[in-house]
C-alpha atoms as a PDB file:
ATOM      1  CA  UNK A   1       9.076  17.199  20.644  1.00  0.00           C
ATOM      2  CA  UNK A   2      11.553  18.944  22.633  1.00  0.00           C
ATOM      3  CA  UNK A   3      13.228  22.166  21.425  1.00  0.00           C
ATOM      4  CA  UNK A   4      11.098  22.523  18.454  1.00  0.00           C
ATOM      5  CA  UNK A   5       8.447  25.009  17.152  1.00  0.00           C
ATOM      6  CA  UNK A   6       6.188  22.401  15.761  1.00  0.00           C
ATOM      7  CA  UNK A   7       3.046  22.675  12.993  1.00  0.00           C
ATOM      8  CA  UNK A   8       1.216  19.125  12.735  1.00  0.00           C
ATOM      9  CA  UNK A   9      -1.969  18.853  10.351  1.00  0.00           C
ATOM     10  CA  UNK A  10      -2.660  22.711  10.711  1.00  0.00           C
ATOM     11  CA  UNK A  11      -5.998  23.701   9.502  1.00  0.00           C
ATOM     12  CA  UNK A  12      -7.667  27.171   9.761  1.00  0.00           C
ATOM     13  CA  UNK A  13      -9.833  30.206   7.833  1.00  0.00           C
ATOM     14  CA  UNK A  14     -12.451  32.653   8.128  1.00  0.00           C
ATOM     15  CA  UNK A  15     -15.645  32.224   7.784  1.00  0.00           C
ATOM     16  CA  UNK A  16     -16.123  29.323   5.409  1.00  0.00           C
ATOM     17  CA  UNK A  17     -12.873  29.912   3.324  1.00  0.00           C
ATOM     18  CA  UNK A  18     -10.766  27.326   4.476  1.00  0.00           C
ATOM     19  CA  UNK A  19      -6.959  29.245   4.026  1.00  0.00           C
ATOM     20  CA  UNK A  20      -4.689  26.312   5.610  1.00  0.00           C
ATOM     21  CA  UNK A  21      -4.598  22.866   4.577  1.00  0.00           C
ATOM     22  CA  UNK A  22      -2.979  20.658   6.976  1.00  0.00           C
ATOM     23  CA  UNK A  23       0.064  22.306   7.284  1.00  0.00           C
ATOM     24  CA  UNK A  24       2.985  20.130   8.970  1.00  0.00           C
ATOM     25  CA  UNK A  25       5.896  22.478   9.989  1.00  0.00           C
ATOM     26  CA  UNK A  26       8.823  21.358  12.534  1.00  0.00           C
ATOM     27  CA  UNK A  27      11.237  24.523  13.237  1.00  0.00           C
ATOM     28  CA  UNK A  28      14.040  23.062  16.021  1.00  0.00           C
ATOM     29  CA  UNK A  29      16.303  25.296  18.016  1.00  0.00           C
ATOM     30  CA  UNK A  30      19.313  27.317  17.082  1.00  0.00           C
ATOM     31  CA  UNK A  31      18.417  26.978  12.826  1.00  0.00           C
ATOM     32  CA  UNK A  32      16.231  29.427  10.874  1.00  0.00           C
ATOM     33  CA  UNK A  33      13.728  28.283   8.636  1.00  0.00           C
ATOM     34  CA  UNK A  34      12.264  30.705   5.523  1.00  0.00           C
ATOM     35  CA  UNK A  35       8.743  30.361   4.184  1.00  0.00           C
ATOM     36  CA  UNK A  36       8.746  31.747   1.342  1.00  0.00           C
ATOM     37  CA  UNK A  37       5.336  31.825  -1.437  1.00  0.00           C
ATOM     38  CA  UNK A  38       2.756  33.727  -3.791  1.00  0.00           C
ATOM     39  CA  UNK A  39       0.374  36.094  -1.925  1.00  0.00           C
ATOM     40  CA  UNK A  40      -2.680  34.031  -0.953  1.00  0.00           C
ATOM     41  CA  UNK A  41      -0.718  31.291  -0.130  1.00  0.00           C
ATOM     42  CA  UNK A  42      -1.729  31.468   3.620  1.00  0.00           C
ATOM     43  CA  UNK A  43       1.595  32.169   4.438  1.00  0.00           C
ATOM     44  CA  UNK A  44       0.613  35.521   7.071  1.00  0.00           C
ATOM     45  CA  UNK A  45      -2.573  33.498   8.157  1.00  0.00           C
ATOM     46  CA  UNK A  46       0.028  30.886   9.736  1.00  0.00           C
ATOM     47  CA  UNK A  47       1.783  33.790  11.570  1.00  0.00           C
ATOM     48  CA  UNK A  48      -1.437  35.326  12.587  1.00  0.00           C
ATOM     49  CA  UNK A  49      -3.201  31.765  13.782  1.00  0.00           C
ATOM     50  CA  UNK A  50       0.128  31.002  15.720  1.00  0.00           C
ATOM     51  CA  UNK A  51      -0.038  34.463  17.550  1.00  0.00           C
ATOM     52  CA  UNK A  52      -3.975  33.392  18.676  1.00  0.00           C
ATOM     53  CA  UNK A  53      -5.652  35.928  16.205  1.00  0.00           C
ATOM     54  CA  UNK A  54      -9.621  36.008  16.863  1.00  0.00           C
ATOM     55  CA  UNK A  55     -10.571  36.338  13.098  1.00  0.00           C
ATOM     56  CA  UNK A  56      -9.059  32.814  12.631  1.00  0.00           C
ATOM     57  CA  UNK A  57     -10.862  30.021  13.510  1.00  0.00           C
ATOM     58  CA  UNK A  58      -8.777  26.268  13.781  1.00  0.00           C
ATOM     59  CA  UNK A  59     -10.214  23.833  12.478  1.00  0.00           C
ATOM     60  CA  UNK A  60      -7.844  20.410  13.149  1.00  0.00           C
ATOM     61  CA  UNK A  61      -4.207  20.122  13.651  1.00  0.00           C
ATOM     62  CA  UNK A  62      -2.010  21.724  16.824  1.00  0.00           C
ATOM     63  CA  UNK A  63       1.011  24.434  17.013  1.00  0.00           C
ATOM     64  CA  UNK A  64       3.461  23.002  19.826  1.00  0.00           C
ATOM     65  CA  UNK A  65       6.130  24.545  21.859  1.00  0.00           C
ATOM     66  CA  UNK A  66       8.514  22.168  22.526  1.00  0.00           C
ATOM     67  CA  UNK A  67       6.122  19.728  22.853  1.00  0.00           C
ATOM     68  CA  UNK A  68       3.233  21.348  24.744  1.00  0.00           C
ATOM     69  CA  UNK A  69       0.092  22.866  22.483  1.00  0.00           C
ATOM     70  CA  UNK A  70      -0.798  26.473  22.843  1.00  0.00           C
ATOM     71  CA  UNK A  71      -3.814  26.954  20.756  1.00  0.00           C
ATOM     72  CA  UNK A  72      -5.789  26.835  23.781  1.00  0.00           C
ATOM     73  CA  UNK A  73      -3.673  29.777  24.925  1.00  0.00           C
ATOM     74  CA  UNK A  74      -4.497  33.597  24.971  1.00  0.00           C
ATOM     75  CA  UNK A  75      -2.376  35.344  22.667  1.00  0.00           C
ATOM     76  CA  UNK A  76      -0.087  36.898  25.643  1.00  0.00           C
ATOM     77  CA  UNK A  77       0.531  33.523  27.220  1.00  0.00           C
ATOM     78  CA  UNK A  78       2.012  32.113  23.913  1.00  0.00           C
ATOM     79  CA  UNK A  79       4.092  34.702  24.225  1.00  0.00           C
ATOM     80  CA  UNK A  80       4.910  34.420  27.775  1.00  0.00           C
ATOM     81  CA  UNK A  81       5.541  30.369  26.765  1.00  0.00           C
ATOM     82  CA  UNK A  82       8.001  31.732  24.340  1.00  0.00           C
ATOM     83  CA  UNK A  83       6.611  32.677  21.123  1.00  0.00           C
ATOM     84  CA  UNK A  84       7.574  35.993  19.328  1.00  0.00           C
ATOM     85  CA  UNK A  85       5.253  37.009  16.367  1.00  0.00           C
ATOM     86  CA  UNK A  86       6.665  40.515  14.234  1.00  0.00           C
ATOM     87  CA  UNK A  87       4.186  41.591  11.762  1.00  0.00           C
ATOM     88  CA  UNK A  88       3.995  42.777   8.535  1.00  0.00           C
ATOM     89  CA  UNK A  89       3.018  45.926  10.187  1.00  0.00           C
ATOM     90  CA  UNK A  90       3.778  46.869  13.115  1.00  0.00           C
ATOM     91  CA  UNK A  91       0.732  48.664  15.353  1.00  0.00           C
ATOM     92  CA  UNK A  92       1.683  52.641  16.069  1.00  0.00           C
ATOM     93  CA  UNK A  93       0.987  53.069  20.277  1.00  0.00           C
ATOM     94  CA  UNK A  94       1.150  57.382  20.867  1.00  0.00           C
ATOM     95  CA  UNK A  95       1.862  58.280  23.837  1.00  0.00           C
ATOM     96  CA  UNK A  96       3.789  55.473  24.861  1.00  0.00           C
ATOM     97  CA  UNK A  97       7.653  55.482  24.833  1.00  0.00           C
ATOM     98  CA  UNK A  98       9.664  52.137  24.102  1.00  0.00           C
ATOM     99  CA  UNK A  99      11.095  52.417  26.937  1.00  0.00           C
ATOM    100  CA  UNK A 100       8.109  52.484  28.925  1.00  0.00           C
ATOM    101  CA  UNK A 101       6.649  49.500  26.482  1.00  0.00           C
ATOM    102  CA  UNK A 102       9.508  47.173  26.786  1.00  0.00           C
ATOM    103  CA  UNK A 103       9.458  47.474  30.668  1.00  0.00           C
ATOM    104  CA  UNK A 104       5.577  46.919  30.436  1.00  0.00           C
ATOM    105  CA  UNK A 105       6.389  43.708  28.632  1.00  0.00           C
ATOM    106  CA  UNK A 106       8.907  42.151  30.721  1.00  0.00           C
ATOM    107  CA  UNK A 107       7.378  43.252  33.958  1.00  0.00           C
ATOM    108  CA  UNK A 108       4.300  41.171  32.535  1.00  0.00           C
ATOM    109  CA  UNK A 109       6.717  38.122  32.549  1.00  0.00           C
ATOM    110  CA  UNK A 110       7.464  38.312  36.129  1.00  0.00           C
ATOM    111  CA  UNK A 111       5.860  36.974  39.136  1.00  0.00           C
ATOM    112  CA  UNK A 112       3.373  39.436  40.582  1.00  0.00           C
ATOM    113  CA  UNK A 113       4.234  42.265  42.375  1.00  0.00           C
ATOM    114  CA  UNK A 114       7.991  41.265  41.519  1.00  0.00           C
ATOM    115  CA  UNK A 115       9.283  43.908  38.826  1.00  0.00           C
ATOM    116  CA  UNK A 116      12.240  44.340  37.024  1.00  0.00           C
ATOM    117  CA  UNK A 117      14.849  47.404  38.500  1.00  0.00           C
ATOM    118  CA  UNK A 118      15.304  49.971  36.749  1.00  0.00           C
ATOM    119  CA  UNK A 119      19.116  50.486  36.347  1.00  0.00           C
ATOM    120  CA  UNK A 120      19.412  46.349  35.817  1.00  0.00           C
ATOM    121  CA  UNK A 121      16.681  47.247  32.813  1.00  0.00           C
ATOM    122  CA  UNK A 122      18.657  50.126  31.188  1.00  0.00           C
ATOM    123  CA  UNK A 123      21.436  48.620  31.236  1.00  0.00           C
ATOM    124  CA  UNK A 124      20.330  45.345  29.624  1.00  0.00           C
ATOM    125  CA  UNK A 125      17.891  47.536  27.075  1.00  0.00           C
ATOM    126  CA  UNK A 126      21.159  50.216  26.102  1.00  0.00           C
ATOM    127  CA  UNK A 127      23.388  47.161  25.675  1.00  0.00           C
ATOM    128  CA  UNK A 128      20.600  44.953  23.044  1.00  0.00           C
ATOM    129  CA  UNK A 129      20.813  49.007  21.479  1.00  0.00           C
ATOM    130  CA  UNK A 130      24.443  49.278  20.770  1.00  0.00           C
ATOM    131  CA  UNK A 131      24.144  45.415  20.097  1.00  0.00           C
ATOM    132  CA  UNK A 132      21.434  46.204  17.291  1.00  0.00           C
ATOM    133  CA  UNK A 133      22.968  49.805  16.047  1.00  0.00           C
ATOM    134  CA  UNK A 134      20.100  51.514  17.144  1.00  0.00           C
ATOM    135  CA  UNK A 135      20.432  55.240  18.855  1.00  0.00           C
ATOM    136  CA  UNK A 136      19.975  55.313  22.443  1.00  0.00           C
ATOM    137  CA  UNK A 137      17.627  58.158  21.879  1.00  0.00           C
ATOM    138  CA  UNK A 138      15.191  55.814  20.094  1.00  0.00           C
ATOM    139  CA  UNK A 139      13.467  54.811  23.426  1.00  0.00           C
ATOM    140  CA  UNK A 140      12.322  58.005  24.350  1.00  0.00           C
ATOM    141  CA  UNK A 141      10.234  58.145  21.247  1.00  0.00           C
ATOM    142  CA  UNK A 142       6.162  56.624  21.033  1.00  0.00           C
ATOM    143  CA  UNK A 143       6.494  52.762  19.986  1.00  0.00           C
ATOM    144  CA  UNK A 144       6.166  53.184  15.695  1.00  0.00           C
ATOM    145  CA  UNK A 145       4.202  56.280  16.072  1.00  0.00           C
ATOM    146  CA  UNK A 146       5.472  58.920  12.888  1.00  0.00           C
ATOM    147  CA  UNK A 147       8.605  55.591  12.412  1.00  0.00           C
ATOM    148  CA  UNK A 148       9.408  54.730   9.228  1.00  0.00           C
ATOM    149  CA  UNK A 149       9.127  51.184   7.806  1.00  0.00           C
ATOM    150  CA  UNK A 150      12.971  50.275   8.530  1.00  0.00           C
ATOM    151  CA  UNK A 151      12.520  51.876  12.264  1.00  0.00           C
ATOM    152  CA  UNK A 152       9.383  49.802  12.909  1.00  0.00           C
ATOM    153  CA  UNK A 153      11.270  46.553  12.144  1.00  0.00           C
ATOM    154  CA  UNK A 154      14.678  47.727  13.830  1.00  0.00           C
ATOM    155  CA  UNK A 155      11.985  48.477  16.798  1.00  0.00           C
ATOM    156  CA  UNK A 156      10.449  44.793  16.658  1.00  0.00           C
ATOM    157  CA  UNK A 157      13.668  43.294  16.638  1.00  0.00           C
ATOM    158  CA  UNK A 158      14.782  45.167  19.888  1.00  0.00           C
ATOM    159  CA  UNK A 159      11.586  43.758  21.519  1.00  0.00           C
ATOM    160  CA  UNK A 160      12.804  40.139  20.065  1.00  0.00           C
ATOM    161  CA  UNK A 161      16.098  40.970  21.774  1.00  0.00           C
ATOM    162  CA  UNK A 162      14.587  42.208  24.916  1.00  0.00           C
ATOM    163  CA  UNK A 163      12.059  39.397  25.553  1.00  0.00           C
ATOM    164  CA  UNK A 164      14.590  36.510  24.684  1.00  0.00           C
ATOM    165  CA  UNK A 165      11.761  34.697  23.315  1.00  0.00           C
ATOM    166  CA  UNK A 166      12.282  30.617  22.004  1.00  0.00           C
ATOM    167  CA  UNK A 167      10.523  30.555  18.740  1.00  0.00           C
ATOM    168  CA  UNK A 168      10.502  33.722  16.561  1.00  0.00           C
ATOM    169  CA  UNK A 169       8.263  33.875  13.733  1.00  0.00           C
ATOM    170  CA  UNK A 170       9.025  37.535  11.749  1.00  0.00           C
ATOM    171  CA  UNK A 171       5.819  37.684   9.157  1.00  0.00           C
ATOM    172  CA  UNK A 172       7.808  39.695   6.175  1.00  0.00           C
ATOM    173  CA  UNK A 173      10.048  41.951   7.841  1.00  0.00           C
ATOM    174  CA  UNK A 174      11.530  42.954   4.403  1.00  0.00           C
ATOM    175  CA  UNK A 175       8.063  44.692   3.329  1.00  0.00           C
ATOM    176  CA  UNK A 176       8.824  48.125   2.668  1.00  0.00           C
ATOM    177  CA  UNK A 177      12.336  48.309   3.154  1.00  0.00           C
ATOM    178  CA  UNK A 178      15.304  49.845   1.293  1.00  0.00           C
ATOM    179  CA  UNK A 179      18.523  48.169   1.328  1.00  0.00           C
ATOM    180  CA  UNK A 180      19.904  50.157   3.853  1.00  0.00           C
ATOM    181  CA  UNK A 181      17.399  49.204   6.140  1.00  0.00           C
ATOM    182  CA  UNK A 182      17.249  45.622   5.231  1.00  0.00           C
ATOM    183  CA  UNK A 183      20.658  45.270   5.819  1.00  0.00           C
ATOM    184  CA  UNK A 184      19.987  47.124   9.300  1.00  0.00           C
ATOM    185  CA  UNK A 185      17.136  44.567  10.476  1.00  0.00           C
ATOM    186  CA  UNK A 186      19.417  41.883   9.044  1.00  0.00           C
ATOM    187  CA  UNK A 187      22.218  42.438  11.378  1.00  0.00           C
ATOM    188  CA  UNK A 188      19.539  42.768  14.218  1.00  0.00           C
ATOM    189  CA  UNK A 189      18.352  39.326  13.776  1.00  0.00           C
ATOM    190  CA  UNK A 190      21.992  37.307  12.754  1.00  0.00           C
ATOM    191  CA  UNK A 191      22.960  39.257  16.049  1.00  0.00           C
ATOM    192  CA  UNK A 192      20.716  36.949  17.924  1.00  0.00           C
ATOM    193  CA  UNK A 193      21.285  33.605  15.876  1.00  0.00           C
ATOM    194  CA  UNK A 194      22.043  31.213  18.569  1.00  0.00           C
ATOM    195  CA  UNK A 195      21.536  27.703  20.129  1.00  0.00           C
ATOM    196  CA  UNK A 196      18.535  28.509  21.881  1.00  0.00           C
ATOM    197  CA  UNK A 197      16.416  30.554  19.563  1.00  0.00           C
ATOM    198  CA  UNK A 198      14.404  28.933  16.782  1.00  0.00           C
ATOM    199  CA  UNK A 199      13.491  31.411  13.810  1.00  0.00           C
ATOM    200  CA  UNK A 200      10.970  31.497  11.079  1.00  0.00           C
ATOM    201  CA  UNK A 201      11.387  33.867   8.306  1.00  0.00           C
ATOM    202  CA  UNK A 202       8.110  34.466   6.135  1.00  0.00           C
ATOM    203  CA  UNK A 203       8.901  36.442   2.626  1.00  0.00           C
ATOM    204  CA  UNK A 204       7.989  37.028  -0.556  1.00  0.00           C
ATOM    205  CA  UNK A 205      11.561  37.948  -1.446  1.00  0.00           C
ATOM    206  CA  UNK A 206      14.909  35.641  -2.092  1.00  0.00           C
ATOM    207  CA  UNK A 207      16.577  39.323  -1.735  1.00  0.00           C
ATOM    208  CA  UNK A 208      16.470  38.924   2.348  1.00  0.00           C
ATOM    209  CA  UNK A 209      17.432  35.531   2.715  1.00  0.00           C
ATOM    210  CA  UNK A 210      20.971  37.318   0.824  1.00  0.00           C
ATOM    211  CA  UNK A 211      21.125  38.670   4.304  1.00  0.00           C
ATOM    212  CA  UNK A 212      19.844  36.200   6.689  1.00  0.00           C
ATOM    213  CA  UNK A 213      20.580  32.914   4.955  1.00  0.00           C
ATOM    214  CA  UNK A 214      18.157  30.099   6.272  1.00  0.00           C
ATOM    215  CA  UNK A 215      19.132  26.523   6.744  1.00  0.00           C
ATOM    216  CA  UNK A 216      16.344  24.736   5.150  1.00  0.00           C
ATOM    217  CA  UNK A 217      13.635  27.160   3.004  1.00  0.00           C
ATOM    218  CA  UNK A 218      10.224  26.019   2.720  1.00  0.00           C
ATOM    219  CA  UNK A 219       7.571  27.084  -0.358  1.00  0.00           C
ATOM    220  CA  UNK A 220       4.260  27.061   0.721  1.00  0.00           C
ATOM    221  CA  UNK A 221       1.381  26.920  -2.122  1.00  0.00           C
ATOM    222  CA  UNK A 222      -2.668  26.780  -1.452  1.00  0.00           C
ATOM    223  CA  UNK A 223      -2.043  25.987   2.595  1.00  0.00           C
ATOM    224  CA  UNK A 224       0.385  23.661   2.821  1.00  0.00           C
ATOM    225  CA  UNK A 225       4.059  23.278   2.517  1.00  0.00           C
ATOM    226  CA  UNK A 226       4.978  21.645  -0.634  1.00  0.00           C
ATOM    227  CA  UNK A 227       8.515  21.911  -1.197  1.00  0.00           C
ATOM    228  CA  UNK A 228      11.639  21.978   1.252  1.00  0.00           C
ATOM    229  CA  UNK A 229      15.383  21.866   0.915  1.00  0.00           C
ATOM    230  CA  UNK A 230      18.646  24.014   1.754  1.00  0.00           C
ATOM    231  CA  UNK A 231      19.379  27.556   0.969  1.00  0.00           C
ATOM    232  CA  UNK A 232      19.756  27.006  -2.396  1.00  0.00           C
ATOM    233  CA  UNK A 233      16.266  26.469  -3.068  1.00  0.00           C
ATOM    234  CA  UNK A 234      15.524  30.345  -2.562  1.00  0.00           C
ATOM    235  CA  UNK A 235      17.668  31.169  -5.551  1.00  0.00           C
ATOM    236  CA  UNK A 236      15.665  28.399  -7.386  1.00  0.00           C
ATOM    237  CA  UNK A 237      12.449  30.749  -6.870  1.00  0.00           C
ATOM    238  CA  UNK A 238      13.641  33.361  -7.568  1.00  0.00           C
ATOM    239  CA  UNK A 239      14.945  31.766 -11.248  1.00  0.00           C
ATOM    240  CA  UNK A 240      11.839  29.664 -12.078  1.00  0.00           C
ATOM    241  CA  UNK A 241       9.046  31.691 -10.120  1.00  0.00           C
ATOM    242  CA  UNK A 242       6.562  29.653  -8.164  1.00  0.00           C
ATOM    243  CA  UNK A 243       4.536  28.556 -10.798  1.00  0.00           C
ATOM    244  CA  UNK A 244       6.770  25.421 -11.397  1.00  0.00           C
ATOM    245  CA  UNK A 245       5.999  24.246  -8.337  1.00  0.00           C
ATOM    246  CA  UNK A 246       3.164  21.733  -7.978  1.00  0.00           C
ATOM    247  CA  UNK A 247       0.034  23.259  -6.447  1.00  0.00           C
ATOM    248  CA  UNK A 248      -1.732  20.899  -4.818  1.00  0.00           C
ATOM    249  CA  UNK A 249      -5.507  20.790  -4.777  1.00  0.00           C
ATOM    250  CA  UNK A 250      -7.193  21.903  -1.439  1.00  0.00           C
ATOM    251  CA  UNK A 251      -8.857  18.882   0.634  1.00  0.00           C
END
């Protein structure tokens, strides 16, 4: 299907632990979606199997970008078709500025030998800065190396805003946050809310979706998706807990 992230019949684990149950998923263009569940619910195991993780084995089912599959795909050509994965924790990389990442990245998009110039670069990066609220000093620093946990996320949505990717899928960006920083990475990503960017919020939380308010919320239980419905449903969680929603038993 065209202009949507798409989940059909997803199955996948490690090992012999089965963690995802024929998931079915559809994520269109220009709307953000929230996963939210209890811890073992398989909810990072999604984000990790979408982004092509080698500990994760598929077992039936597809993930399709606008309507073309890319579990066949190395993990840097899903993101090259589009697909932008922010972790729970973001990897530190001394030595190497954000700067000098972020033009990495993007020259890795290009045709080869064709590479992006340099004054066309800063001036889109500083402009996706001011954009974000992030200090124009922040690129000359190692990508997360010494950050804290709200400049790790504020640096993963920068990359987001860089790339200009179709499908974002930001694996709980709230973890570890105070408000102030919450409200930081919040901005960040309503900033790039638009018609052609599909986005899928994972979280524990009903606190962040205060600050980026889905259009439909999902609660995911034992692999699967089992309940969906507007915004309102978060604040329904976060009243009656998860345990009053039906479970369903593993096939």
């Amino acid at each position: 299907m065209k202009n949507t992230l798409e989940i059909k019949g997803l199955k996948a684990g490690i090992g012999e632990k089965e963690i995802l149950h024929g998931l079915n998923l559809t994520v269109p263009k220009g709307e953000v979606h929230a996963i939210m569940g209890k811890n073992g619910s398989g909810k990072s195991t999604l984000a990790k199997v979408m982004a092509g993780h080698h500990d994760y084995e598929v077992r039936g089912g597809d993930v399709l970008l606008d309507g073309e599959s890319i579990l066949g795909l190395a993990p840097d050509v899903r993101a090259r078709t589009g697909l932008f994965l922010a972790f729970q924790y973001p990897s530190e990389i001394p030595g190497v500025t954000i700067a000098n990442f972020m033009r990495a990245a993007l020259n890795a998009r290009r045709a080869e030998g064709e590479e992006i110039d340099a004054v066309e670069y800063y001036n889109e990066l500083y402009q996706k800065m001011d954009l974000l609220k992030i200090d124009r000093s922040f690129t000359s620093r190692s990508v997360n190396d010494g950050f804290s946990g709200g400049e790790k996320k504020r640096n993963e949505i920068l990359q987001m805003a860089m790339l200009g990717p179709k499908y974002a899928v930001l694996d709980e960006t709230d973890s570890g946050l105070d408000i102030d920083a919450l409200k930081v990475v919040s901005h960040g990503v309503n900033s790039l809310r638009g018609p052609n960017l599909g986005i899928l919020v994972i979280t524990h939380y009903q606190r962040l979706l205060d600050y980026i308010v889905p259009d439909v919320v999902h609660v995911m239980a034992a692999g699967r998706i089992v309940k969906s419905g507007p915004k309102e449903l978060a604040l329904e969680m976060e009243k009656k807990g998860y345990d009053w929603v039906e479970t369903p038993v593993p096939a």
